[in-house]
Protein backbone atom coordinates (compact mmCIF):
# COMPACT_ATOMS: atom_id res chain seq x y z
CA UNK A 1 0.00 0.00 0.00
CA UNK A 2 1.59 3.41 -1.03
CA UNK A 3 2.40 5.89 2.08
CA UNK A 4 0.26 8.80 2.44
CA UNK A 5 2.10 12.07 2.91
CA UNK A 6 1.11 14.06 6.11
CA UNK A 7 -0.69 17.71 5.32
CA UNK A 8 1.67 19.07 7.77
CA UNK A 9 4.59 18.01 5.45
CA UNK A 10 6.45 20.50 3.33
CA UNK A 11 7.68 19.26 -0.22
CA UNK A 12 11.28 18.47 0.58
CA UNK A 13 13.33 19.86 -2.35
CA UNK A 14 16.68 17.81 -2.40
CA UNK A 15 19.79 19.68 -3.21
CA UNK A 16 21.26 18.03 -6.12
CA UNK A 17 24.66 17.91 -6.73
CA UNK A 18 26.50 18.81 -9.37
CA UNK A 19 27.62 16.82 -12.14
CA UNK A 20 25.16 15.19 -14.59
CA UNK A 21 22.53 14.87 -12.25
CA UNK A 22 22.27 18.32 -11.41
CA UNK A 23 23.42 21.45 -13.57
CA UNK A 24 25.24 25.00 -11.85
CA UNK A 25 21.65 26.26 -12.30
CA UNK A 26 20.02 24.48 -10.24
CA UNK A 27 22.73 25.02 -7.72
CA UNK A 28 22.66 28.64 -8.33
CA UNK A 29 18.79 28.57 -7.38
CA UNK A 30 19.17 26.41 -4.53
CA UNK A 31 21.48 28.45 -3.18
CA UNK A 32 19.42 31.79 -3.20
CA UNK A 33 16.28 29.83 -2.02
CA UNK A 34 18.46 29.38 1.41
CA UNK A 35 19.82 32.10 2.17
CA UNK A 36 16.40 33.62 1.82
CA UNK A 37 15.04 31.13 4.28
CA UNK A 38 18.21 31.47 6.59
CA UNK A 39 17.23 35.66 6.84
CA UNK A 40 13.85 35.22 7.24
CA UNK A 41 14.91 33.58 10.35
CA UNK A 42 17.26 36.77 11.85
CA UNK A 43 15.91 39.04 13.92
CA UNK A 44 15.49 42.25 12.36
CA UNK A 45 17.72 45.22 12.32
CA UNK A 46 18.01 47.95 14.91
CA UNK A 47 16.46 50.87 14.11
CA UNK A 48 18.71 54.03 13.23
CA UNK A 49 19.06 56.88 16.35
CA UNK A 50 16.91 59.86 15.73
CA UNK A 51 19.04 62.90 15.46
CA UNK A 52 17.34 66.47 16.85
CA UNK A 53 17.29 68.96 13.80
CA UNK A 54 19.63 71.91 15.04
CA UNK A 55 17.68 75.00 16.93
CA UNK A 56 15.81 77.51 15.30
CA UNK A 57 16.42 81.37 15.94
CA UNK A 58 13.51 82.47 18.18
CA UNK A 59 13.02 85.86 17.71
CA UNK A 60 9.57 86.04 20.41
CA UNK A 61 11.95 84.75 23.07
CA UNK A 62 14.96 87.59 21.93
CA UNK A 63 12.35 90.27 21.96
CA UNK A 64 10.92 89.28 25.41
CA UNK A 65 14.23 89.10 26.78
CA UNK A 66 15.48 92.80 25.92
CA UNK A 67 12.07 94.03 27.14
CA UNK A 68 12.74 92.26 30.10
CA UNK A 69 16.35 94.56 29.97
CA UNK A 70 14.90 97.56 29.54
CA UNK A 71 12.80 97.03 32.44
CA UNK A 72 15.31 96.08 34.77
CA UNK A 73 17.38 99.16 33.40
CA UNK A 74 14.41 101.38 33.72
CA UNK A 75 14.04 100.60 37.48
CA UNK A 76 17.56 101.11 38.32
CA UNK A 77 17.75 103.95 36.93
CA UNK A 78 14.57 105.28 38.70
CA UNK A 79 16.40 104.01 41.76
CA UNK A 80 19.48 105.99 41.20
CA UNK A 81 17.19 109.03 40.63
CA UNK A 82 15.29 108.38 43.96
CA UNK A 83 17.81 107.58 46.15
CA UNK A 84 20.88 109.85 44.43
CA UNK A 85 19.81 112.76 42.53
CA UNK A 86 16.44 115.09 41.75
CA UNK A 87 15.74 117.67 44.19
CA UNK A 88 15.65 116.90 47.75
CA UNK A 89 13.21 114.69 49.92
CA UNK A 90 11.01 115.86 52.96
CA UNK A 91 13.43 114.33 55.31
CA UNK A 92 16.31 115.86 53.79
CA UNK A 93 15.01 119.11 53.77
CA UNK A 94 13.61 118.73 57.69
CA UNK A 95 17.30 117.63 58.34
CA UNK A 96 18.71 121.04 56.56
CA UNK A 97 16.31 123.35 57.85
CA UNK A 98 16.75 121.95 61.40
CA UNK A 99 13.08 121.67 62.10
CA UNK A 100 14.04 118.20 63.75
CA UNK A 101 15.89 119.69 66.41
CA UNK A 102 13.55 122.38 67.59
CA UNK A 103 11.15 121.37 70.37
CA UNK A 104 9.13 124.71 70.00
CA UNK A 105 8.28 126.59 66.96
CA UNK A 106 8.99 130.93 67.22
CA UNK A 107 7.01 133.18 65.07
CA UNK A 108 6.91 136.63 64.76
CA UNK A 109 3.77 138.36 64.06
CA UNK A 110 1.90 141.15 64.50
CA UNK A 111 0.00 141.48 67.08
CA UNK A 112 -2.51 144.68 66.99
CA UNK A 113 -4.43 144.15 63.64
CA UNK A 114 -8.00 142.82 64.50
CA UNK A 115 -8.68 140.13 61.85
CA UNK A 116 -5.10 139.63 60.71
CA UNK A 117 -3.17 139.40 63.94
CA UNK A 118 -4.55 140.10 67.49
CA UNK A 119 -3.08 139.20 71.37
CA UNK A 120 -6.27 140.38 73.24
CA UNK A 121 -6.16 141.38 76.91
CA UNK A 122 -6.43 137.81 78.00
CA UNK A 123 -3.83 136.25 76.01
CA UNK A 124 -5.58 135.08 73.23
CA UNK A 125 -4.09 134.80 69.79
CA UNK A 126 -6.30 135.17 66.58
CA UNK A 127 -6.59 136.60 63.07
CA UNK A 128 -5.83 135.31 59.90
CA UNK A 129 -2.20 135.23 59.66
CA UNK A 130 -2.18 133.44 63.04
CA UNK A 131 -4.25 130.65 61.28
CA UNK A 132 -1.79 130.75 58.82
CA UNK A 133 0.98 130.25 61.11
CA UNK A 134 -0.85 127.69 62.78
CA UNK A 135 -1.33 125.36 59.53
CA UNK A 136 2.39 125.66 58.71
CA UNK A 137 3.59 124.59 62.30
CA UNK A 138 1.27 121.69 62.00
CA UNK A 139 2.63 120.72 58.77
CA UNK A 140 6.27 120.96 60.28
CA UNK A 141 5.01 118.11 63.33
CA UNK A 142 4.17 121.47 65.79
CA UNK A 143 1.20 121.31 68.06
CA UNK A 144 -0.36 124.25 68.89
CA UNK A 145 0.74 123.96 72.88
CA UNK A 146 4.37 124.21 71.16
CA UNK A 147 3.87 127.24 68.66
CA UNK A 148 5.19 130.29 70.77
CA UNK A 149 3.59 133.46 69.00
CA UNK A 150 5.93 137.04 69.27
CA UNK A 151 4.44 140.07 68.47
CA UNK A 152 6.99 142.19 66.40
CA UNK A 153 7.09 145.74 64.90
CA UNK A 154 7.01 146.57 61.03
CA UNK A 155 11.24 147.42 60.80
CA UNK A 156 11.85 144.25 62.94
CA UNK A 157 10.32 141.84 60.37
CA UNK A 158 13.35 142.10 58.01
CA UNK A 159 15.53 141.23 61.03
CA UNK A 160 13.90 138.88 62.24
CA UNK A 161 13.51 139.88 66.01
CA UNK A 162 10.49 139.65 67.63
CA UNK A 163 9.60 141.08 71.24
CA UNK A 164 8.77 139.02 74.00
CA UNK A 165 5.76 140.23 77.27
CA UNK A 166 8.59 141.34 79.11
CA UNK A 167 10.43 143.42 76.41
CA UNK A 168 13.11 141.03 75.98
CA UNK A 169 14.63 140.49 72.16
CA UNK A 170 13.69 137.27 70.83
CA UNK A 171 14.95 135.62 67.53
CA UNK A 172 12.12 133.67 65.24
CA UNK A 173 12.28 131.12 62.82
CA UNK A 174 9.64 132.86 60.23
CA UNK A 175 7.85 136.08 60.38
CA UNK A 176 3.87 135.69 59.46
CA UNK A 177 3.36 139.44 59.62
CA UNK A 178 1.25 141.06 57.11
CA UNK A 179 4.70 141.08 54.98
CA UNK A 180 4.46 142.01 51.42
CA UNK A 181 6.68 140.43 49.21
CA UNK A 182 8.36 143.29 46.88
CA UNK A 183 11.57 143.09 44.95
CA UNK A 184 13.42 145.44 47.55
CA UNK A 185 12.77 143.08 50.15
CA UNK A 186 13.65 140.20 48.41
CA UNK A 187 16.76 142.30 47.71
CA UNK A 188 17.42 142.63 51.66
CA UNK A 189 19.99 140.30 53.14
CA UNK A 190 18.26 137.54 55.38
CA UNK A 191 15.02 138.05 53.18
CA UNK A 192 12.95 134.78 51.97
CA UNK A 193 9.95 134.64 51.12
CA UNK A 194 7.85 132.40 50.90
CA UNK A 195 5.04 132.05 47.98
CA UNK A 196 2.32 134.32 48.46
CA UNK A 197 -0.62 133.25 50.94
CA UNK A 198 -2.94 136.58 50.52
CA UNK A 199 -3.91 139.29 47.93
CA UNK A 200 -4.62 142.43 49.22
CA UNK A 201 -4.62 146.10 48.40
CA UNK A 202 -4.15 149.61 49.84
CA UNK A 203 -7.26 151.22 51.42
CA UNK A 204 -8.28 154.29 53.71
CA UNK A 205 -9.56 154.95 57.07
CA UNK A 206 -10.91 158.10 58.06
CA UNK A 207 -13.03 158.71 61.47
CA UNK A 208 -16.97 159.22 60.60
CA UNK A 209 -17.14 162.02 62.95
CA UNK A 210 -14.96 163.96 61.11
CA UNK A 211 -17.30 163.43 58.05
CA UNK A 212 -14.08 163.70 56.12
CA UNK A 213 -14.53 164.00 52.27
CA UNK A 214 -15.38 160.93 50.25
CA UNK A 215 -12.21 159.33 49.08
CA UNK A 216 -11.73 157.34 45.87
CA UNK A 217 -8.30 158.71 44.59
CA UNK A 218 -4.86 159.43 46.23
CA UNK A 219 -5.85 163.14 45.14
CA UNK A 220 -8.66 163.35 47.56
CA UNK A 221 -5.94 163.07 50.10
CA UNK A 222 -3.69 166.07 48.63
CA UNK A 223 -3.59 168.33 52.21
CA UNK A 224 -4.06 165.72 54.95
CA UNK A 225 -2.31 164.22 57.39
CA UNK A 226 -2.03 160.31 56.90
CA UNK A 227 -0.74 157.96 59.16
CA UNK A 228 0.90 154.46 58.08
CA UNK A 229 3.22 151.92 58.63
CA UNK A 230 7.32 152.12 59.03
CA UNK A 231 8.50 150.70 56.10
CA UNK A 232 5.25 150.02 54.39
CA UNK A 233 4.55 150.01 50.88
CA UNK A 234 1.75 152.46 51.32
CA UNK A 235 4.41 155.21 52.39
CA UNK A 236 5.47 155.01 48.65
CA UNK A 237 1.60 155.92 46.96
CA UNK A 238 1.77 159.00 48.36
CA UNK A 239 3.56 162.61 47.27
CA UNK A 240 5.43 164.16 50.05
CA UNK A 241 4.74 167.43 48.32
CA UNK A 242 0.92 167.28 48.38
CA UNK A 243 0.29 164.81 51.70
CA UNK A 244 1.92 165.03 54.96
CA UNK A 245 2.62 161.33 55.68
CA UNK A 246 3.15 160.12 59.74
CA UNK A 247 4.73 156.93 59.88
CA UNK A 248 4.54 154.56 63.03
CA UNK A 249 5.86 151.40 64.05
CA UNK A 250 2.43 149.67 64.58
CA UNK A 251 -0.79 150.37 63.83
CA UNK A 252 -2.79 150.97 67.03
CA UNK A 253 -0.56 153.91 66.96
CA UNK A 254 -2.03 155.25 63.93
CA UNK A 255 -5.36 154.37 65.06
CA UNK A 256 -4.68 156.63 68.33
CA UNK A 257 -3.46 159.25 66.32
CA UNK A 258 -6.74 159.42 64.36
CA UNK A 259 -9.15 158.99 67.25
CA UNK A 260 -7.29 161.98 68.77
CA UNK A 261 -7.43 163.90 65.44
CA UNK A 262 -3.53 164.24 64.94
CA UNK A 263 -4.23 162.96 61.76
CA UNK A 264 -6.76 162.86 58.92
CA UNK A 265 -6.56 159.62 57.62
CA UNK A 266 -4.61 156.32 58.23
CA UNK A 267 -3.80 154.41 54.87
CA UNK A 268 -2.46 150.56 55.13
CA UNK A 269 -3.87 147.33 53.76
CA UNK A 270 -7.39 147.23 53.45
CA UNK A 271 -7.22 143.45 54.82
CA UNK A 272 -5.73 145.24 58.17
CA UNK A 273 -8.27 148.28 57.73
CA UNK A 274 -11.03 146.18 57.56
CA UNK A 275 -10.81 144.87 60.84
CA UNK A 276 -11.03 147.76 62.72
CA UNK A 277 -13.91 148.81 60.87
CA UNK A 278 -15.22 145.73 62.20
CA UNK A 279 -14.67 146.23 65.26
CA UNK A 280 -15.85 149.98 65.41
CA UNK A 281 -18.53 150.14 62.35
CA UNK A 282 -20.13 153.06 63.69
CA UNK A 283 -16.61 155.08 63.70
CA UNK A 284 -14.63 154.53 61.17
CA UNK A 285 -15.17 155.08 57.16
CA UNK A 286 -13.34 152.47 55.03
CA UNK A 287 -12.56 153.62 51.43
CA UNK A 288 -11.20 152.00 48.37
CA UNK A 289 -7.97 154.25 47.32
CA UNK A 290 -8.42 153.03 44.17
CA UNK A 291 -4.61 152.35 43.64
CA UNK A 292 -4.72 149.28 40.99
CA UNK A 293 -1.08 147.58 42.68
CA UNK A 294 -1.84 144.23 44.59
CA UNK A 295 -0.08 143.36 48.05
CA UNK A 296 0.72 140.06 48.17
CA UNK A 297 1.33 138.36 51.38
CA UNK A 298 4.48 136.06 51.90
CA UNK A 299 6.14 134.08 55.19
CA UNK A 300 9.60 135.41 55.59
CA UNK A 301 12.34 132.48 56.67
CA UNK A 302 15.48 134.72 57.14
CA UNK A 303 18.20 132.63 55.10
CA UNK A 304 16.21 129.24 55.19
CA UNK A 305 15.81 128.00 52.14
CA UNK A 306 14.88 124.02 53.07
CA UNK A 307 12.40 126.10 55.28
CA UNK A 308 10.91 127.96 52.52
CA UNK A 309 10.43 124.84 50.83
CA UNK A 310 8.18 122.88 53.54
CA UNK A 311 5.96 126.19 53.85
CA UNK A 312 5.67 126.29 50.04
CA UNK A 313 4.73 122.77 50.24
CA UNK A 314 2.44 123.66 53.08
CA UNK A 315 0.40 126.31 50.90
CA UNK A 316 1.12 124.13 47.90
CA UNK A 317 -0.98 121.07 49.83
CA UNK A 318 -3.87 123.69 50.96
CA UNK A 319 -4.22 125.37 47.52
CA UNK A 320 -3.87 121.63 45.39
CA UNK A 321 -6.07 119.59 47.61
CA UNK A 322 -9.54 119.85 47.35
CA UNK A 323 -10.12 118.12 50.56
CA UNK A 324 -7.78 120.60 52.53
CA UNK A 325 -9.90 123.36 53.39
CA UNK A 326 -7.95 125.03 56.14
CA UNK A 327 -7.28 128.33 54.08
CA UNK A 328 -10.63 128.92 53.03
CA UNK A 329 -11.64 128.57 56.85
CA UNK A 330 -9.19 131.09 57.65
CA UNK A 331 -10.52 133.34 55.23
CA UNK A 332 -14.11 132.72 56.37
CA UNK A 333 -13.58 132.93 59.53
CA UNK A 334 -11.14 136.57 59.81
CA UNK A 335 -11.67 138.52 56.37
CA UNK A 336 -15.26 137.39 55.29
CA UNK A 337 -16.69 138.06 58.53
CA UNK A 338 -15.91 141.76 57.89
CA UNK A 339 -17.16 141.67 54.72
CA UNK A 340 -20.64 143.17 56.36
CA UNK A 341 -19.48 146.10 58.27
CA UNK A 342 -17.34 147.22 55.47
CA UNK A 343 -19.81 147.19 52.76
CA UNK A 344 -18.51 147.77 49.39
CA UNK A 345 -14.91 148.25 50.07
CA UNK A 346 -12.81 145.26 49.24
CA UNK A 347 -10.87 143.72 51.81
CA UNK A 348 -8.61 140.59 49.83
CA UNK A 349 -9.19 137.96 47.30
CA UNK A 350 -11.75 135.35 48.78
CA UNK A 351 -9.32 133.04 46.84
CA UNK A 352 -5.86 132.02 47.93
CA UNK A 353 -3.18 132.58 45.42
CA UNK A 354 -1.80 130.17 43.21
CA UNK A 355 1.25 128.06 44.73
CA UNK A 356 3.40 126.25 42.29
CA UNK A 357 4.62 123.01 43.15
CA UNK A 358 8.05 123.24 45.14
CA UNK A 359 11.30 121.19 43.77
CA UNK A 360 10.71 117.68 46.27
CA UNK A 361 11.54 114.16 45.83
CA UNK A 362 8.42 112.33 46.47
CA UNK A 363 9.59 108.57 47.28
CA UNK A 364 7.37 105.97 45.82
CA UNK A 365 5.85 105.19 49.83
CA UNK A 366 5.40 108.90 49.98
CA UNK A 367 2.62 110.65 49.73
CA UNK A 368 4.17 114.03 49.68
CA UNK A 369 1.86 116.38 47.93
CA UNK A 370 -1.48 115.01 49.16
């Protein structure tokens, strides 16, 4: 019986060799059928390493990075300017102007001018410019208890001397005083001012009894005796040749000298004027002189100049903020109150004058200028 093949059997090809049985080409096929079979059993190759392709130029990244050197540039150089140069700080300029060292506060002011500067029998202190004073020393760490008030007389104001109860000579750091700032008193050694706190102008007060002559001009002065201030820039409006001016030292002099009638007239600021007509409406006249020049008010610090600088920022803070209302209560309170009694004369500028910002370095935790 023939053998059946198994179906799991491959067809066994015999290698034949060579010679008559079997010819080079069926070697040559043989051959090539093997080594087919023999790779088909290796494993397969390893596959080649990946290689990164070489960076790109990333110009996002560049551009962030030199913003993020000009920043860092930017706020050193800000430092430098904080913390090296610009004008000076509030510290440095306490430190200068020795306000650190001073346990009270001296001020020379006047102290016989109802509405601008009064010491009444008892002691008490009041008037505008003492309100004034008042706001600066509170600016410069001063409570009131440590403010020492000096009244002073019209010549003394350049020097800086006040004069104490008992008559004694007394040096103060600023003069509050009715001052007005002119060019000749900038001029003066130990003269600064400080930028103006008041507009005013030149006025005159003549006693209703008298029932002197209306007065609207310097002309309808021209043969009277008028009184004024030492040193005041009211002396100056008037022709020696045609008026006979008396000059005193304060003004409750000149008021004397027209209650006694040793004079005809007494011609100062109407802001001073005013008050006294205030006080006395029923005996004094107060008339507009008509003279067009404005008095401007100004703190004098001697030869202080980091002192001038914290009361310019002191008026610069009242006059900027609208929240700081101390001048305006000032005004209310001394020169508005008179408005009443002296009718239709002016008396100063319901207004304070404009205050340019002073040359301080505000550090950025600072909150300098309100």
């Amino acid at each position: 019986m023939p053998e059946t093949p198994s179906r799991f059997a491959w067809p066994l090809r015999r290698r034949m060799p060579p010679g008559p049985d079997g010819s080079a080409e069926d070697i040559a096929v043989q051959d090539v059928a093997e080594r087919e079979a023999a790779d088909r059993q290796l494993p397969p190759p390893e596959p080649e390493p990946l290689v990164d392709p070489p960076p790109r130029f990333n110009l996002a990244m560049f551009r962030l990075a030199a913003l993020g050197l000009a920043l860092v540039l930017a706020v050193a150089l800000a430092m430098v300017r904080v913390f090296v140069g610009g004008p000076p700080s509030v510290a440095e300029l306490r430190a200068e102007s020795g306000v650190d060292s001073w346990t009270v506060l001296p001020i020379g002011v006047k102290d016989d001018q109802p509405g601008v500067a009064l010491r009444d029998k008892n002691g008490v202190w009041s008037g505008f410019d003492i309100d004034i004073a008042y706001m600066i020393a509170e600016d410069l760490g001063f409570r009131r208890d440590d403010v020492r008030f000096y009244g002073m007389e019209s010549e003394d104001r350049l020097r800086m001397q006040a004069v104490d109860l008992s008559g004694k000579r007394v040096p103060v750091k600023m003069v509050v005083a009715s001052f007005s700032i002119t060019a000749e008193r900038e001029a003066a050694p130990g003269v600064t001012f400080s930028q103006p706190y008041l507009f005013t102008e030149q006025s005159v007060l003549t006693l209703t009894k008298a029932k002197h002559r209306p007065v609207s001009t310097v002309r309808d002065l021209w043969g009277d005796r008028v009184c004024s201030l030492s040193t005041a820039t009211s002396v100056k409006t008037f022709d020696p040749a045609k008026i006979d001016v008396i000059s005193r030292n304060r003004m409750r002099e000149c008021i004397a000298d027209l209650r006694n009638g040793d004079v005809d007239a007494v011609s100062t600021d109407a802001a001073i004027l005013a008050g006294f007509k205030a006080q006395s409406p029923g005996e004094f006249d107060h008339w507009d002189l008509g003279v067009e020049k404005t008095e401007a008010y100004g703190v004098n610090v001697g030869d202080n100049l980091a002192l001038k600088k914290l009361v310019d920022l002191t008026l610069y803070r009242s006059y900027a903020d609208p929240a700081d209302d101390r001048w305006e209560a000032a005004y209310q309170r001394n020169l508005q109150s008179e408005s009443a009694a002296n009718k239709t004369t002016p008396i100063a500028v319901a207004q304070q004058p404009r205050v340019t910002r002073p040359p301080i370095r505000e550090l950025p935790w600072e909150d300098v200028f309100g």
